[in-house]
Protein backbone atom coordinates (compact mmCIF):
# COMPACT_ATOMS: atom_id res chain seq x y z
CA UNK A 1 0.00 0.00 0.00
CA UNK A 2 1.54 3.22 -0.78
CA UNK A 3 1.50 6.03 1.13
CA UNK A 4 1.16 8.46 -1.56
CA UNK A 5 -2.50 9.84 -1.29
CA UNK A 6 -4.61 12.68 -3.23
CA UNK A 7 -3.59 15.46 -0.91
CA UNK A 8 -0.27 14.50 0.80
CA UNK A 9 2.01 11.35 1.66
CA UNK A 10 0.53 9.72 4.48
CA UNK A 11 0.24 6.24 6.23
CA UNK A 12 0.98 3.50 9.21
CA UNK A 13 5.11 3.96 9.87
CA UNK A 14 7.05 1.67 9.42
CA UNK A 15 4.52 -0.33 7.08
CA UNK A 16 3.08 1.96 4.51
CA UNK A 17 6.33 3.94 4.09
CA UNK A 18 9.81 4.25 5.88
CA UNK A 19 13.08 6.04 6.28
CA UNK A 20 14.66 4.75 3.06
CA UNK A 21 11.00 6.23 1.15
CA UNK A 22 11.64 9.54 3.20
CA UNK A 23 15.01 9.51 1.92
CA UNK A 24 14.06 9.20 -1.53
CA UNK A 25 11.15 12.11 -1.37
CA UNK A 26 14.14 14.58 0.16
CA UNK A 27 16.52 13.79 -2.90
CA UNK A 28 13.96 13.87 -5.31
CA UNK A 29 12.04 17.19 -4.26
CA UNK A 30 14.23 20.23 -4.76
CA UNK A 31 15.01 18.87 -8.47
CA UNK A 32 10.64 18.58 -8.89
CA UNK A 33 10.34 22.34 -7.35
CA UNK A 34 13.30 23.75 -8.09
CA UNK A 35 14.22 24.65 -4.66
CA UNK A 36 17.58 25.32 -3.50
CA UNK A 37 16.20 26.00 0.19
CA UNK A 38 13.22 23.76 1.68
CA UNK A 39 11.49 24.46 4.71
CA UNK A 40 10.64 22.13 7.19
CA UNK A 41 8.52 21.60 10.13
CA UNK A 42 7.68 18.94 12.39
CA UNK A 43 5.01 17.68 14.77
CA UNK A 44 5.84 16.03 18.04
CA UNK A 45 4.40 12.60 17.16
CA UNK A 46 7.36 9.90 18.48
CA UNK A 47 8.53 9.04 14.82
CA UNK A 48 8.54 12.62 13.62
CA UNK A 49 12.52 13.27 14.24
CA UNK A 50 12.87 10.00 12.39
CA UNK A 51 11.12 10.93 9.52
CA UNK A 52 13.00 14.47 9.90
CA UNK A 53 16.29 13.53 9.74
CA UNK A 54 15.78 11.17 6.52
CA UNK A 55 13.98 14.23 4.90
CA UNK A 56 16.78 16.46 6.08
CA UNK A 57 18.92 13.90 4.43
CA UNK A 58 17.69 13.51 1.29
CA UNK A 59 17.73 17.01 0.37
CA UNK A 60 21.09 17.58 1.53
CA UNK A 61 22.03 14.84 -0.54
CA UNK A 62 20.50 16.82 -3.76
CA UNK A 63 22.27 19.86 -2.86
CA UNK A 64 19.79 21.54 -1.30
CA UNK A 65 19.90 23.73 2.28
CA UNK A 66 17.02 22.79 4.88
CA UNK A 67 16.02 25.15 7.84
CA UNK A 68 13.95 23.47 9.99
CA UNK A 69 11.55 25.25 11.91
CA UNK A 70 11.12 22.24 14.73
CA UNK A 71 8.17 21.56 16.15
CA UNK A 72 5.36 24.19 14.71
CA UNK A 73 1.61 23.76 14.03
CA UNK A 74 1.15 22.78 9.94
CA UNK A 75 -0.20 26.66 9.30
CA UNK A 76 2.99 27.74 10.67
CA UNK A 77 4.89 26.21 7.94
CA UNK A 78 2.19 27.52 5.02
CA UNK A 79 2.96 31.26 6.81
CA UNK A 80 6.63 30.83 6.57
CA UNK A 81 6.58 29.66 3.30
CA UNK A 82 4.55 32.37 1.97
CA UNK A 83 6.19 35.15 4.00
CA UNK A 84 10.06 33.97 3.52
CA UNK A 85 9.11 33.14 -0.47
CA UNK A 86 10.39 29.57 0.41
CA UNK A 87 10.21 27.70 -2.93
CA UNK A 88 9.45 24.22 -1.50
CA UNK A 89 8.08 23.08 2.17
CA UNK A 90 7.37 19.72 4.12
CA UNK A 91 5.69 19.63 7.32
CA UNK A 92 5.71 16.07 9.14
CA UNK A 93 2.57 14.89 10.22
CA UNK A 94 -0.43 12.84 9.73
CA UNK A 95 -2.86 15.80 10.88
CA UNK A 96 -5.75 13.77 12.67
CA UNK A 97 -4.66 10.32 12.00
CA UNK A 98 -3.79 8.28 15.34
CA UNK A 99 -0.23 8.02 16.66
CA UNK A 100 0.78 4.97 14.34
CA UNK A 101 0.41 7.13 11.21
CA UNK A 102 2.78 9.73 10.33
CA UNK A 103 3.50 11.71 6.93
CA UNK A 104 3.97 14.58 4.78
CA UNK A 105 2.67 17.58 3.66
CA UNK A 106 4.39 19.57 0.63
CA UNK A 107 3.93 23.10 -0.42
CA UNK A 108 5.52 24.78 -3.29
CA UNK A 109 6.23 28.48 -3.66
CA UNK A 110 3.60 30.50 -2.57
CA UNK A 111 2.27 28.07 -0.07
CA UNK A 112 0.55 26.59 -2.95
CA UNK A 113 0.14 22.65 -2.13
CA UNK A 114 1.63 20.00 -4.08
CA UNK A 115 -1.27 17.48 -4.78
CA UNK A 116 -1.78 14.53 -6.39
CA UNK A 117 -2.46 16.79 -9.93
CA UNK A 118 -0.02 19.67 -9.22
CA UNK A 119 3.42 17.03 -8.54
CA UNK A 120 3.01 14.73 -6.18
CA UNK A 121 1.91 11.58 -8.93
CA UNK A 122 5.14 13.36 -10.39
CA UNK A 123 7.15 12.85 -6.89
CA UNK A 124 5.87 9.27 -6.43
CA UNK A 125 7.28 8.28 -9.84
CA UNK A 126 10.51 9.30 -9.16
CA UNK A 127 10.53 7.28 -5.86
CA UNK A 128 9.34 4.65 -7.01
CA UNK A 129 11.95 4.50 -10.25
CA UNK A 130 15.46 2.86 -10.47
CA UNK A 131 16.96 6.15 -10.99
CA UNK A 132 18.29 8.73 -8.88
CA UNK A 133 18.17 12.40 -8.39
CA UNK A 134 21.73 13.65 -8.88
CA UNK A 135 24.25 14.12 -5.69
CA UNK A 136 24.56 17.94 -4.86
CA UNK A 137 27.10 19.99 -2.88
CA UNK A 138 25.72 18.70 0.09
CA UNK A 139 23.16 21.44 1.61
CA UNK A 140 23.13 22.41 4.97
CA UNK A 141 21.11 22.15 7.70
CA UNK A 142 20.18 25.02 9.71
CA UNK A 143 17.86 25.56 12.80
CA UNK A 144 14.95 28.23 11.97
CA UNK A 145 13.43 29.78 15.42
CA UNK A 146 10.48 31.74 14.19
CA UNK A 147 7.71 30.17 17.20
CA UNK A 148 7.90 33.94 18.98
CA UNK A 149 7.29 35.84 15.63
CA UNK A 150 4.62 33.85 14.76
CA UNK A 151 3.29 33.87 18.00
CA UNK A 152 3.00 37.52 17.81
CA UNK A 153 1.25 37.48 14.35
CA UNK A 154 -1.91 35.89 16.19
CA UNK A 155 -1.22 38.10 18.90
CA UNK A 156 -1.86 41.41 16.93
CA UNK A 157 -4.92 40.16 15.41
CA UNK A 158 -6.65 38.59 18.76
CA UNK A 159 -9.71 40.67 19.41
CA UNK A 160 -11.53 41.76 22.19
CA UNK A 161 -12.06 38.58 24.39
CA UNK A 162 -14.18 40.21 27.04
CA UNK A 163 -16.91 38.97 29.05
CA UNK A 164 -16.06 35.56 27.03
CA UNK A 165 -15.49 32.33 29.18
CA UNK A 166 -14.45 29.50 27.25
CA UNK A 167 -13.20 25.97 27.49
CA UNK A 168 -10.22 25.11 24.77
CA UNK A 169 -8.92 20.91 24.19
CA UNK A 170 -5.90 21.17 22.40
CA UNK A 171 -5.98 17.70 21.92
CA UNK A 172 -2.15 16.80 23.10
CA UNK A 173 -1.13 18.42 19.69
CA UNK A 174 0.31 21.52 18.04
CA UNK A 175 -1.96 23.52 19.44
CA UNK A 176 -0.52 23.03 22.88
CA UNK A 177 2.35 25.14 21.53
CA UNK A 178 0.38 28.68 20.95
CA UNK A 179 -2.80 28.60 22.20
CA UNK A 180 -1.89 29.09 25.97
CA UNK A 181 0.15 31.45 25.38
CA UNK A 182 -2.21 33.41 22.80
CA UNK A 183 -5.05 33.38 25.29
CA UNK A 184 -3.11 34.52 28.32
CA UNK A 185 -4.70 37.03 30.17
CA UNK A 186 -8.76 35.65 29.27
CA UNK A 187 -11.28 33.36 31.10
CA UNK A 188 -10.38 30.29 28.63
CA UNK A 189 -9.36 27.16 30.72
CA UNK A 190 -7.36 24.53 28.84
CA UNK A 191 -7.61 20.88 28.32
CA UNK A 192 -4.63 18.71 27.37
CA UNK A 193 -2.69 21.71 26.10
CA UNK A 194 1.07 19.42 26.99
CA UNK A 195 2.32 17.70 23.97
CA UNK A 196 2.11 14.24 23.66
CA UNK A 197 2.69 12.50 20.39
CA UNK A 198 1.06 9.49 21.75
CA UNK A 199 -2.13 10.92 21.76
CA UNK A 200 -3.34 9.38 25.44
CA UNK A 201 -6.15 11.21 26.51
CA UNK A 202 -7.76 11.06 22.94
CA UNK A 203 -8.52 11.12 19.47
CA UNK A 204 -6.71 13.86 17.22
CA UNK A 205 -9.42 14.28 15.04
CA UNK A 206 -12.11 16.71 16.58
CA UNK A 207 -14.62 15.12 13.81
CA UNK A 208 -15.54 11.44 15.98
CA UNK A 209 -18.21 12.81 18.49
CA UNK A 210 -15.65 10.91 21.30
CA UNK A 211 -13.18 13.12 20.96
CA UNK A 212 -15.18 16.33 21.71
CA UNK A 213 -17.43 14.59 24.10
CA UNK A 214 -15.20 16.10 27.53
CA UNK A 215 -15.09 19.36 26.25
CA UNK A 216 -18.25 19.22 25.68
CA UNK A 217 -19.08 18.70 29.28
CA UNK A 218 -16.82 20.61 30.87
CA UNK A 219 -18.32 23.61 28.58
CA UNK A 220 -21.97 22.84 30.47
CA UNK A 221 -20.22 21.97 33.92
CA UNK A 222 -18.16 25.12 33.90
CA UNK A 223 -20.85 26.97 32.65
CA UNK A 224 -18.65 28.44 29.58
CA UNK A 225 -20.09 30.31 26.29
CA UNK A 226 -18.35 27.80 24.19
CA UNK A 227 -15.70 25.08 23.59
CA UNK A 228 -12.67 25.01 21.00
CA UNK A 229 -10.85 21.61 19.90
CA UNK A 230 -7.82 21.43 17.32
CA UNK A 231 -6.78 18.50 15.59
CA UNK A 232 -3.41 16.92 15.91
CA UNK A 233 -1.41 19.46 13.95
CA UNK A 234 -4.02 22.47 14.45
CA UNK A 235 -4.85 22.88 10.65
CA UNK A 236 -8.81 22.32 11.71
CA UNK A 237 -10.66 23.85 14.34
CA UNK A 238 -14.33 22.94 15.91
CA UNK A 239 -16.38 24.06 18.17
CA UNK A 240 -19.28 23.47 20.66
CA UNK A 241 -22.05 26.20 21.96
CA UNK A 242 -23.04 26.74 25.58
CA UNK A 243 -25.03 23.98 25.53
CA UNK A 244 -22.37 21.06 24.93
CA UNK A 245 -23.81 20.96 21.50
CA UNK A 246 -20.98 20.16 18.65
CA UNK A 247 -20.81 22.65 16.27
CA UNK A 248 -21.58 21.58 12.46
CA UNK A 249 -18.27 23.21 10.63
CA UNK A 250 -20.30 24.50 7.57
CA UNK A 251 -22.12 26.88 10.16
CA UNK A 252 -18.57 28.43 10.92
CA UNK A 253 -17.90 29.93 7.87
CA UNK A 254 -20.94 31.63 7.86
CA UNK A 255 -19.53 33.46 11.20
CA UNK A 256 -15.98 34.07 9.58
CA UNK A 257 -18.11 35.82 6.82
CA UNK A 258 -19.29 38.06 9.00
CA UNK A 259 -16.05 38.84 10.64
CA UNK A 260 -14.60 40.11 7.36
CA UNK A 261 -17.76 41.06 5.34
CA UNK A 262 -17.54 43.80 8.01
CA UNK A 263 -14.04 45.10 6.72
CA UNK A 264 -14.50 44.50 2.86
CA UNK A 265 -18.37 44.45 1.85
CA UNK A 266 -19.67 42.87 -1.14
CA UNK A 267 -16.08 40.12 -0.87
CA UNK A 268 -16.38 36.60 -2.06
CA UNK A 269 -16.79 33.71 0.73
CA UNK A 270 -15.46 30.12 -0.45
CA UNK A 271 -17.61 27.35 0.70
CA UNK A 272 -17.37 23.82 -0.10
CA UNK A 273 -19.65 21.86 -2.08
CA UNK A 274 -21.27 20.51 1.27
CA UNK A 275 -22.19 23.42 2.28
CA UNK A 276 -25.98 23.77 3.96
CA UNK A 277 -28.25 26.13 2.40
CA UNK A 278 -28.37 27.98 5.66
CA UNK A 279 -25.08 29.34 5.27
CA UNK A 280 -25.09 30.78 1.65
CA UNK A 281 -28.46 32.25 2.55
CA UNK A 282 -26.82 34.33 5.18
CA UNK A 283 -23.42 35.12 3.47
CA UNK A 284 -25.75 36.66 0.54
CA UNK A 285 -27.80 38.12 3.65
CA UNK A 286 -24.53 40.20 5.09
CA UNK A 287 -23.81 41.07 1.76
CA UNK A 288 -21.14 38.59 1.01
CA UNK A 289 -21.01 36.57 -2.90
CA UNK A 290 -20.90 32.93 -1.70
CA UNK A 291 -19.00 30.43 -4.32
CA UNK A 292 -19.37 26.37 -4.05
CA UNK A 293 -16.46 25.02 -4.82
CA UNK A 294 -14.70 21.20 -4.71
CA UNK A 295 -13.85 19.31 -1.40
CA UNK A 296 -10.44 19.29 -0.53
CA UNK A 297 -7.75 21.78 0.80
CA UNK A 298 -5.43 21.88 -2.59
CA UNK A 299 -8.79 22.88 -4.59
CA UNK A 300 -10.09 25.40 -1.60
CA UNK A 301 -6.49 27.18 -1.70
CA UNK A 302 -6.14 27.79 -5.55
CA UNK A 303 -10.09 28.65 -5.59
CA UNK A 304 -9.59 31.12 -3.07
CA UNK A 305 -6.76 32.49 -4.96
CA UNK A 306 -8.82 32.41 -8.44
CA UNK A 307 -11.40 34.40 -7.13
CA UNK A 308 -10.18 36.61 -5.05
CA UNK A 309 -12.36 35.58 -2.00
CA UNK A 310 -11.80 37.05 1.67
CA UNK A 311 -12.44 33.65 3.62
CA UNK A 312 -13.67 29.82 2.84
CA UNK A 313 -14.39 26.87 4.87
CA UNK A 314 -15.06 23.49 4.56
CA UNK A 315 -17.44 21.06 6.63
CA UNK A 316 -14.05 19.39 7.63
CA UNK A 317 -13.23 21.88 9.62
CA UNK A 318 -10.41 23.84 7.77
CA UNK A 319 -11.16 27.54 7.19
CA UNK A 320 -9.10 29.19 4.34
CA UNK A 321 -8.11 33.54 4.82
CA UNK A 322 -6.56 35.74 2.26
CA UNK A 323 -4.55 37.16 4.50
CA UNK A 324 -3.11 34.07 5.60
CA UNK A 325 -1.67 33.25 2.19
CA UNK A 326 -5.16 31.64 1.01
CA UNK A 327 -3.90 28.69 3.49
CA UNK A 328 -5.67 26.77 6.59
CA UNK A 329 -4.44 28.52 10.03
CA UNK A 330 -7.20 26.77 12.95
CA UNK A 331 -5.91 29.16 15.92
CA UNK A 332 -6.76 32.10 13.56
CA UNK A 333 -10.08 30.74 13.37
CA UNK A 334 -10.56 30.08 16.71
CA UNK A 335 -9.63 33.10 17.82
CA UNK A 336 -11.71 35.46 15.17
CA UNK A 337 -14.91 33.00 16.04
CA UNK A 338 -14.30 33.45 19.78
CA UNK A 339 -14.57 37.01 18.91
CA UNK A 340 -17.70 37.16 17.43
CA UNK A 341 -18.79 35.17 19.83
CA UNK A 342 -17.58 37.26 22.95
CA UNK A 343 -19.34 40.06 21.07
CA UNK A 344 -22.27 38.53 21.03
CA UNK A 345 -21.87 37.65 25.08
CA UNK A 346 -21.52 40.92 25.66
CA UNK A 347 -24.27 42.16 23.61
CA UNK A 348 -26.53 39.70 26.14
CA UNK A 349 -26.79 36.65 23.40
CA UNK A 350 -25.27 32.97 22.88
CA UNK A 351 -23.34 31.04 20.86
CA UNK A 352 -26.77 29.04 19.88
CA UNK A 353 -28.26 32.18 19.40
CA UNK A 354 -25.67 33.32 16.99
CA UNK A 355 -26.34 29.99 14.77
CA UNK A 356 -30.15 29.88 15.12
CA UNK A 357 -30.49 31.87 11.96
CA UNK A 358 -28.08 29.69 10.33
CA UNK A 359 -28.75 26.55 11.18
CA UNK A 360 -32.60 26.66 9.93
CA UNK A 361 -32.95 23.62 7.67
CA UNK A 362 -32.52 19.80 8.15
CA UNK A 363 -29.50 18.21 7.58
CA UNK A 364 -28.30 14.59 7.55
CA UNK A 365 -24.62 15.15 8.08
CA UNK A 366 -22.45 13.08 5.69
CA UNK A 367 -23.25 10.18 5.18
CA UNK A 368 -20.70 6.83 4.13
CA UNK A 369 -21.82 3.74 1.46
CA UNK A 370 -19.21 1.32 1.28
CA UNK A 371 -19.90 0.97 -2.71
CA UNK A 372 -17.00 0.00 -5.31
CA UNK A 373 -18.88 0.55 -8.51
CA UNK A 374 -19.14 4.46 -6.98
CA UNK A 375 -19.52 5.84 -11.07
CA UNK A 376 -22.69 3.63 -11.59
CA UNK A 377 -24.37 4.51 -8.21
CA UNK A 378 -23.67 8.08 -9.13
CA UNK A 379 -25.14 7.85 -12.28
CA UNK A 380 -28.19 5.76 -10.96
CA UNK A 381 -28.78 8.42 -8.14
CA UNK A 382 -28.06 11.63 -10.62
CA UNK A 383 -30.81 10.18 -13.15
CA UNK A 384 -33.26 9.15 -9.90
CA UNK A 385 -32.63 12.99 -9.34
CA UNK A 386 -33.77 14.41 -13.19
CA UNK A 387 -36.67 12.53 -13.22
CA UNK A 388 -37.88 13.70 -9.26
CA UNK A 389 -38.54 17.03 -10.78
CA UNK A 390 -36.86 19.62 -12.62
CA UNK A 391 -33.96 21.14 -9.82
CA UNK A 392 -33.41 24.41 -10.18
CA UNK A 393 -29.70 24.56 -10.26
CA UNK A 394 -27.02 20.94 -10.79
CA UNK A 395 -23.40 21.09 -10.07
CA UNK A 396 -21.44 18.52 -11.16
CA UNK A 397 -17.40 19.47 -10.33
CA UNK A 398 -16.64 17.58 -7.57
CA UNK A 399 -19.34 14.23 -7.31
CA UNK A 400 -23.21 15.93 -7.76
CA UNK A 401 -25.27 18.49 -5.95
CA UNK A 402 -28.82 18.67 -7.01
CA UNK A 403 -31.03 21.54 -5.73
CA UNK A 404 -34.74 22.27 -5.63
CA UNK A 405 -36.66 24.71 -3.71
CA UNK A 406 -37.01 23.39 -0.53
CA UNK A 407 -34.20 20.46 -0.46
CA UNK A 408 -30.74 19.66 -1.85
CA UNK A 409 -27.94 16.75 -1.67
CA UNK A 410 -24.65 16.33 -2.82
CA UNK A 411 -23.45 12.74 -3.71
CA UNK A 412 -19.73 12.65 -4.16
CA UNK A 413 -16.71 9.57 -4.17
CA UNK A 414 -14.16 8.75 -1.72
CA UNK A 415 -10.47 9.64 -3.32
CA UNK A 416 -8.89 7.15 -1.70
CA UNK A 417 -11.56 4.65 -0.33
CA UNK A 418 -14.55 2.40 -1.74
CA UNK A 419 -16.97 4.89 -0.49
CA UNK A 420 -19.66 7.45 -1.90
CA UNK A 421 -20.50 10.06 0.69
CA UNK A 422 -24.12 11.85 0.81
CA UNK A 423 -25.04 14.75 2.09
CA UNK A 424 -28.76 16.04 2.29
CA UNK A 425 -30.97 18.85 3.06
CA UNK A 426 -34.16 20.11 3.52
CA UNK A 427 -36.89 22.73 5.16
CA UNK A 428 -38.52 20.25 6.86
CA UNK A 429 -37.53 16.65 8.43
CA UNK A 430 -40.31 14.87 7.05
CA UNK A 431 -39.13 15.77 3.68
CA UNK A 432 -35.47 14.63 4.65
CA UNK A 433 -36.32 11.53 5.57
CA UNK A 434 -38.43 10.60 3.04
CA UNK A 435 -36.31 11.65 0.49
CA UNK A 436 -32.95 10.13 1.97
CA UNK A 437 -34.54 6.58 2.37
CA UNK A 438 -35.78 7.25 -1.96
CA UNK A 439 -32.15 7.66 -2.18
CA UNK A 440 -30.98 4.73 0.62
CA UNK A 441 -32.78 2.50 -1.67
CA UNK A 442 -31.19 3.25 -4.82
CA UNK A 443 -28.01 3.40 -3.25
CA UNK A 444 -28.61 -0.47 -1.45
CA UNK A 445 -28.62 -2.51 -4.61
CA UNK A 446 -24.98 -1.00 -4.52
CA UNK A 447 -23.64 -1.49 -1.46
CA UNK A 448 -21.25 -3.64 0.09
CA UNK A 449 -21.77 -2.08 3.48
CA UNK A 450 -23.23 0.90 4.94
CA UNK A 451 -22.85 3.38 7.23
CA UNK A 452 -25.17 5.86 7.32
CA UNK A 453 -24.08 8.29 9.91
CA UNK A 454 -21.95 11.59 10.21
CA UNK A 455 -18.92 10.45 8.70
């Protein structure tokens, strides 16, 4: 199994890749960028200074000088890159994957990422040949200690925290290493904010409902106006309201629209394909242009880019920001959203109440269908969908969304699994749940095996 995936390099240490691969991707990457300088940061899972100093070697070997920036959250990387006009970066991680995974991300110039279609097929090729990348003059490698200056970027942008008491689950990961300090001086009481690349108290990825489910409490025990959790390497951010309640991600962007519709009316707001009505509906509302675009952070960050648009966000949890090199950055997020909501607090109104005029239709959360023949069930469900009645608008560039007046769904396949994944909406549950089990049926004379919750 290779470890080479649509987004990023990524898999089980040890058995989907190892050193000798690492190697390989260091010798061969400054010849595919054409970087004479790569930037590298690492998270603090145990077999991340393994992985580092096989990277390190590699592109040494090609001739080409690595500063490593050490431990750092993944947006810290993208804002060094983009800042310091580094013409290739790697961060180490596996993001929200447990502790036996590890991997790496790669940005080019720009902090534009190097998928699957933009050079990393290209990268795996080379790997994977009998050839080599040529020795260099061997590069050097040279500490980079930017953690205070970057610390200070968040710092000038935190705003007004007052009257806000909040409840922030850094998860054991990269978070640990800004947050507290960020926050220093505000009601915000921290949960597993020492790093552990073990991941022992739980889960990195804020998505499974487990992994929230503490913060969650200790948000109603405390009494606090809302809860924060990060992922492993703090590229996503979630949230709960006052109630314990998780969050749904899509809602979030509608906030961060908001925030920055304030400072440039009329700007574009990325949203992905997922997105619930609710949220378009309100970015048009605050005078915002809302733009549907494909799943997946290399699409979000040249999208953003294209268009010119002021923020994006995905249900996933990753928010985009022009200012922040059209890249992910979670602690941004957090902080901006904790900021509208501290507003709000002030103003004598909740998180919940914030999202009430968001959050107005029914929604199924994505749902999984273990199907291998995904392009037939696709094609099944997409004609199922002409012939229900007319919808009033189709997209079809990243699975299919089908709207109609008062409901919508979005049927798309897994890159890198045998699953589709379906999303629907609709005014009314009795209309949602009579027209997901229309499409549960078409989708069971697929199926190999089903899960049909959030996913």
């Amino acid at each position: 199994m290779s470890a080479f995936k649509a987004y990023d390099i990524r898999g089980i240490w040890g058995k989907d890749f190892d050193a000798e691969t690492v190697h390989r991707i260091g010798r061969e990457l400054p010849g595919l960028l054409g970087a004479d300088r790569v930037l590298v940061g690492s998270d603090a899972r145990t077999s991340s200074p393994t992985l580092f100093e096989a990277l390190a070697r590699g592109i040494a070997d090609a001739g080409a000088d690595v500063h490593d920036l050490g431990l750092c959250t993944t947006p810290m990387t993208y804002y060094f890159t983009g800042l310091l006009d580094y013409p290739a970066a790697v961060m180490i991680t596996a993001s929200h994957n447990g502790p036996e995974y590890n991997g790496l991300k790669i940005s080019r110039r720009g902090a534009l990422p190097v998928g699957a279609d933009s050079g990393l097929k290209d990268l795996e090729r080379l790997v994977q040949g009998a050839d080599r990348a040529p020795l260099g003059t061997r590069g050097a490698i040279t500490p980079l200690d930017r953690l205070g200056e970057y610390l200070g970027y968040l710092k000038a942008r935190l705003p007004d925290l007052s009257g806000l008491k909040a409840c922030v689950d850094c998860s054991c990961g990269m978070a640990s290493l800004l947050a507290p300090d960020l926050f220093k001086g505000s009601d915000v009481a921290f949960m597993y904010d020492t790093l552990d690349g073990t991941f022992a108290k739980h889960s990195p990825n804020p998505l499974l409902p487990e992994t929230s489910e503490e913060m969650r409490r200790r948000v109603v025990q405390s009494g606090a106006h809302m809860g924060v959790i990060f992922d492993g390497d703090a590229d996503r951010v979630m949230f709960s309201d006052e109630r314990g309640r998780f969050v749904r991600p899509d809602l979030i962007t509608a906030l961060l629209a908001a925030h920055y519709l304030e400072q440039e009316p009329g700007a574009s707001v990325l949203c992905d394909v997922r997105t619930s009505r609710g949220v378009t509906e309100e970015i048009i509302r605050l005078g915002g242009a809302p733009h549907l675009w494909k799943v997946g952070h290399a699409f979000a960050k040249a999208k953003l880019r294209e268009i010119g648009a002021i923020v994006g966000g995905e249900l996933a949890g990753h928010y985009y920001f022009r200012e922040f090199f059209c890249c992910d950055a979670a602690i941004l997020c957090a902080e901006i959203v904790m900021g509208v909501v501290a507003r709000a607090v002030r103003q004598g109104r909740t998180f919940s109440d914030l999202l009430a005029g968001i959050d107005v239709y029914a929604n199924t959360g994505e749902c999984n269908y273990v199907i291998e023949r995904k392009a037939e069930a696709m094609q099944a469900l997409g004609a199922w969908a002409e012939s229900a009645g007319k919808p009033t608008r189709k997209y079809d560039f990243d699975g299919l969304r089908f709207e109609w007046p008062d409901w919508w769904f979005n049927v798309r396949p897994s890159n890198t699994e045998p699953y589709l994944r379906l999303i629907a909406e609709a005014r009314d549950p009795a209309l949602l749940a009579r027209k997901k089990a229309e499409m549960d049926a078409i989708l069971a004379t697929f199926e190999e095996g089903v899960n049909h919750g959030q996913g």
